[in-house]
N, C-alpha and C. Protein backbone atom coordinates (compact mmCIF):
# COMPACT_ATOMS: atom_id res chain seq x y z
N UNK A 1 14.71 4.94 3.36
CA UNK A 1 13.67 3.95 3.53
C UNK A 1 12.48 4.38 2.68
N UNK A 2 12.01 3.11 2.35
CA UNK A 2 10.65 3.66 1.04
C UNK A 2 9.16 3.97 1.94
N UNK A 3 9.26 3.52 2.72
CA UNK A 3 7.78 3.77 3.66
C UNK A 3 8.48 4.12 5.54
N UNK A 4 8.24 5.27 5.55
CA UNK A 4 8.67 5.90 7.14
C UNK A 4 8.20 5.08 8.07
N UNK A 5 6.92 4.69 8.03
CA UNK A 5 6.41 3.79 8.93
C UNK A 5 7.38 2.26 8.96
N UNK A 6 7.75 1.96 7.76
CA UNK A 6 8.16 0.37 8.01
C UNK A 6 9.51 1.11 9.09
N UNK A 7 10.17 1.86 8.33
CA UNK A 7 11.13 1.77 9.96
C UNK A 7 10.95 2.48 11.22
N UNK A 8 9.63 2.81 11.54
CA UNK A 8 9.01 2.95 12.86
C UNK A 8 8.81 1.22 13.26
N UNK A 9 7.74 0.54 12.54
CA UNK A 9 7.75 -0.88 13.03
C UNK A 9 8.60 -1.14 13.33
N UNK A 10 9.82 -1.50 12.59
CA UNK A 10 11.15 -1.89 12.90
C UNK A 10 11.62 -1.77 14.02
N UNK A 11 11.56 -0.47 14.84
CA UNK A 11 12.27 -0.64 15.87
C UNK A 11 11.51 -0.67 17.21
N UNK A 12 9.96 -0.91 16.33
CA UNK A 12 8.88 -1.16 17.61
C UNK A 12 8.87 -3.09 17.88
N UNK A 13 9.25 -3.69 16.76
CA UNK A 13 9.42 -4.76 16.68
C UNK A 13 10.31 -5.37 17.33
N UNK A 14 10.23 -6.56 18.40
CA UNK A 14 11.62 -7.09 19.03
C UNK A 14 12.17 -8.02 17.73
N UNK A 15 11.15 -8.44 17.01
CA UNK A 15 11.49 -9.72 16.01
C UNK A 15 10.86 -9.13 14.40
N UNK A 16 11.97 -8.85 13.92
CA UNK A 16 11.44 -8.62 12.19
C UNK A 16 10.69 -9.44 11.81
N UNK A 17 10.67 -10.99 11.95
CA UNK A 17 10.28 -12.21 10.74
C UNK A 17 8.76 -12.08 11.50
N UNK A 18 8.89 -11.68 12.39
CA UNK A 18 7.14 -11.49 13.43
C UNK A 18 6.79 -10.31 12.53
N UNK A 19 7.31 -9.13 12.51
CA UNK A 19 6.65 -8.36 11.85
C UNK A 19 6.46 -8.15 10.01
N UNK A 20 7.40 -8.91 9.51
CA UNK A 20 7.04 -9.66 8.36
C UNK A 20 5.42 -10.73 8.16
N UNK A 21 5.69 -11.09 8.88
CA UNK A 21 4.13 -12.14 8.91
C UNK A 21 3.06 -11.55 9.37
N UNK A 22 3.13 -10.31 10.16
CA UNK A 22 2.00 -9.39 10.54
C UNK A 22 1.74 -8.38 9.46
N UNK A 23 2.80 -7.99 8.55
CA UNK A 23 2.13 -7.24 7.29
C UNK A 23 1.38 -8.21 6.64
N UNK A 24 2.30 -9.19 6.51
CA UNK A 24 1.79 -10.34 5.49
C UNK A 24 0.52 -10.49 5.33
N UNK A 25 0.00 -10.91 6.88
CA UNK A 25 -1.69 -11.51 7.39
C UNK A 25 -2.28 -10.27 6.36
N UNK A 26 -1.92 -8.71 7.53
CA UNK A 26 -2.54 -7.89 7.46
C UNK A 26 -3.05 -7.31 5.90
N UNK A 27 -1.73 -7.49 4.81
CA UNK A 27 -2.05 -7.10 3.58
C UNK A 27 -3.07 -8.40 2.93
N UNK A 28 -2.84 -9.92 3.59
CA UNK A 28 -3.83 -10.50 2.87
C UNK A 28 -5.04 -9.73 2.87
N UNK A 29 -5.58 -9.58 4.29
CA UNK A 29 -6.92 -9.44 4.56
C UNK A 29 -7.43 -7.91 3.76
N UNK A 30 -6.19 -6.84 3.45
CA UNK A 30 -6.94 -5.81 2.85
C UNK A 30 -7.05 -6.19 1.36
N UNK A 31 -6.53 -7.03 0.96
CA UNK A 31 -6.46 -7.78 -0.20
C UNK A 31 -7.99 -7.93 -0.79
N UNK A 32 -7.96 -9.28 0.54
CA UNK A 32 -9.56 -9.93 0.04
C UNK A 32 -10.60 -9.11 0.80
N UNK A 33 -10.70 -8.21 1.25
CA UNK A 33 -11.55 -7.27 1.40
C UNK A 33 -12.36 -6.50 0.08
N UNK A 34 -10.89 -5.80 -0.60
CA UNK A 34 -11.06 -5.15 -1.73
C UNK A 34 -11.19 -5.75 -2.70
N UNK A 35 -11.33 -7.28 -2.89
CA UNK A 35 -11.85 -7.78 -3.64
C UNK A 35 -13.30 -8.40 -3.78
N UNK A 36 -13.82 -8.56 -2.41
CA UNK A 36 -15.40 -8.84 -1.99
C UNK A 36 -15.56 -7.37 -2.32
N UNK A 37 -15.16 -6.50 -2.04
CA UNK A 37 -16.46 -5.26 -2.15
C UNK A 37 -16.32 -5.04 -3.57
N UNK A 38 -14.98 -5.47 -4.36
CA UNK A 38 -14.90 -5.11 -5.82
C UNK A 38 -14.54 -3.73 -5.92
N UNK A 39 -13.42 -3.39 -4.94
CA UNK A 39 -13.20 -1.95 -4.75
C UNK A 39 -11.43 -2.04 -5.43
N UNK A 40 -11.37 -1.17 -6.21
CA UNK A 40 -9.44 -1.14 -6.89
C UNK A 40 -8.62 -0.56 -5.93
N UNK A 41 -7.57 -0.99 -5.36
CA UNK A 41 -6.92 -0.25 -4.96
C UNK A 41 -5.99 0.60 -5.85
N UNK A 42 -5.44 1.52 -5.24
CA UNK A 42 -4.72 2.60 -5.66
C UNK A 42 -3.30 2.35 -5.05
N UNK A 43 -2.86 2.09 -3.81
CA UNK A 43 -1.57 1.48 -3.03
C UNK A 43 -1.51 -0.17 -3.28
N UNK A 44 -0.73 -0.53 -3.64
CA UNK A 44 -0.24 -2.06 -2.60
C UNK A 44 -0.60 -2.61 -1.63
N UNK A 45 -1.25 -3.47 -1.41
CA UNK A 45 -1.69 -4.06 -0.08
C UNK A 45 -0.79 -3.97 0.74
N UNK A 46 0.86 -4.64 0.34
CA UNK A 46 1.48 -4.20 1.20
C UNK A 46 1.47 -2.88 2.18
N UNK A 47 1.76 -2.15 1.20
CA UNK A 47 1.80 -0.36 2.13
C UNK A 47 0.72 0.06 2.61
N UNK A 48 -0.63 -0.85 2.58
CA UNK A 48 -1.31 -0.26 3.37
C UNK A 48 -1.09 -0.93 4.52
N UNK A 49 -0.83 -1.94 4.65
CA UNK A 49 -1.01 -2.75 5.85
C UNK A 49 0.18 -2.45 6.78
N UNK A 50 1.42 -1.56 6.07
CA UNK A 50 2.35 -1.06 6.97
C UNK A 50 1.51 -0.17 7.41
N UNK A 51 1.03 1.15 6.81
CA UNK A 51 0.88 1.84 7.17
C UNK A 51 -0.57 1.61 8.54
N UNK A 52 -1.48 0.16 8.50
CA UNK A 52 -2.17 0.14 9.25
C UNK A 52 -1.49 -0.10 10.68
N UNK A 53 -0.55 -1.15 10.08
CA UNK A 53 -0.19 -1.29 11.54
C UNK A 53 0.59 0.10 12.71
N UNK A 54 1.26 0.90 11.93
CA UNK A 54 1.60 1.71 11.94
C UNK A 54 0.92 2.72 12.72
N UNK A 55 -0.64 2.79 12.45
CA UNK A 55 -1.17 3.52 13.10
C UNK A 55 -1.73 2.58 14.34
N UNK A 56 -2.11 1.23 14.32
CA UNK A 56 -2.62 0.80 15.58
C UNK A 56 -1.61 0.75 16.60
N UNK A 57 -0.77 1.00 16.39
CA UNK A 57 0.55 0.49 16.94
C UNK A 57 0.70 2.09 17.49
N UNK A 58 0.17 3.35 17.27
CA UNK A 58 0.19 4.75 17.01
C UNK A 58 1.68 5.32 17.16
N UNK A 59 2.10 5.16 15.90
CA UNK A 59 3.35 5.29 16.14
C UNK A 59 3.29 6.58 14.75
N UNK A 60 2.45 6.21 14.26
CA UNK A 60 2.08 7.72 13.43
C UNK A 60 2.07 9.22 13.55
């Protein structure tokens, strides 16, 4: 697996396509965050937003 956390979600998840649409939201919003502050990311929105949920979820 390319990110440890996505298969922690995975099996914290009863429903994948739910947790598909919860990165989704989640990477929009770090998206347009880092684009109001005009800040570059260095990761993928995606992988951060695994990795956020990841930790709210504290499965980290």
């Amino acid at each position: 697996m390319l990110n440890e956390n996505l298969g922690k979600l995975i099996e914290d998840y009863d429903n994948r396509y739910r947790l598909v649409i919860d990165i989704a939201r989640c990477a929009r919003k770090v998206s347009k965050k880092a684009e109001a502050e005009g800040e570059i990311l260095t990761k993928k929105p995606v992988s951060i937003a695994i990795d956020k949920l990841a930790k709210d979820r504290h499965l980290v």
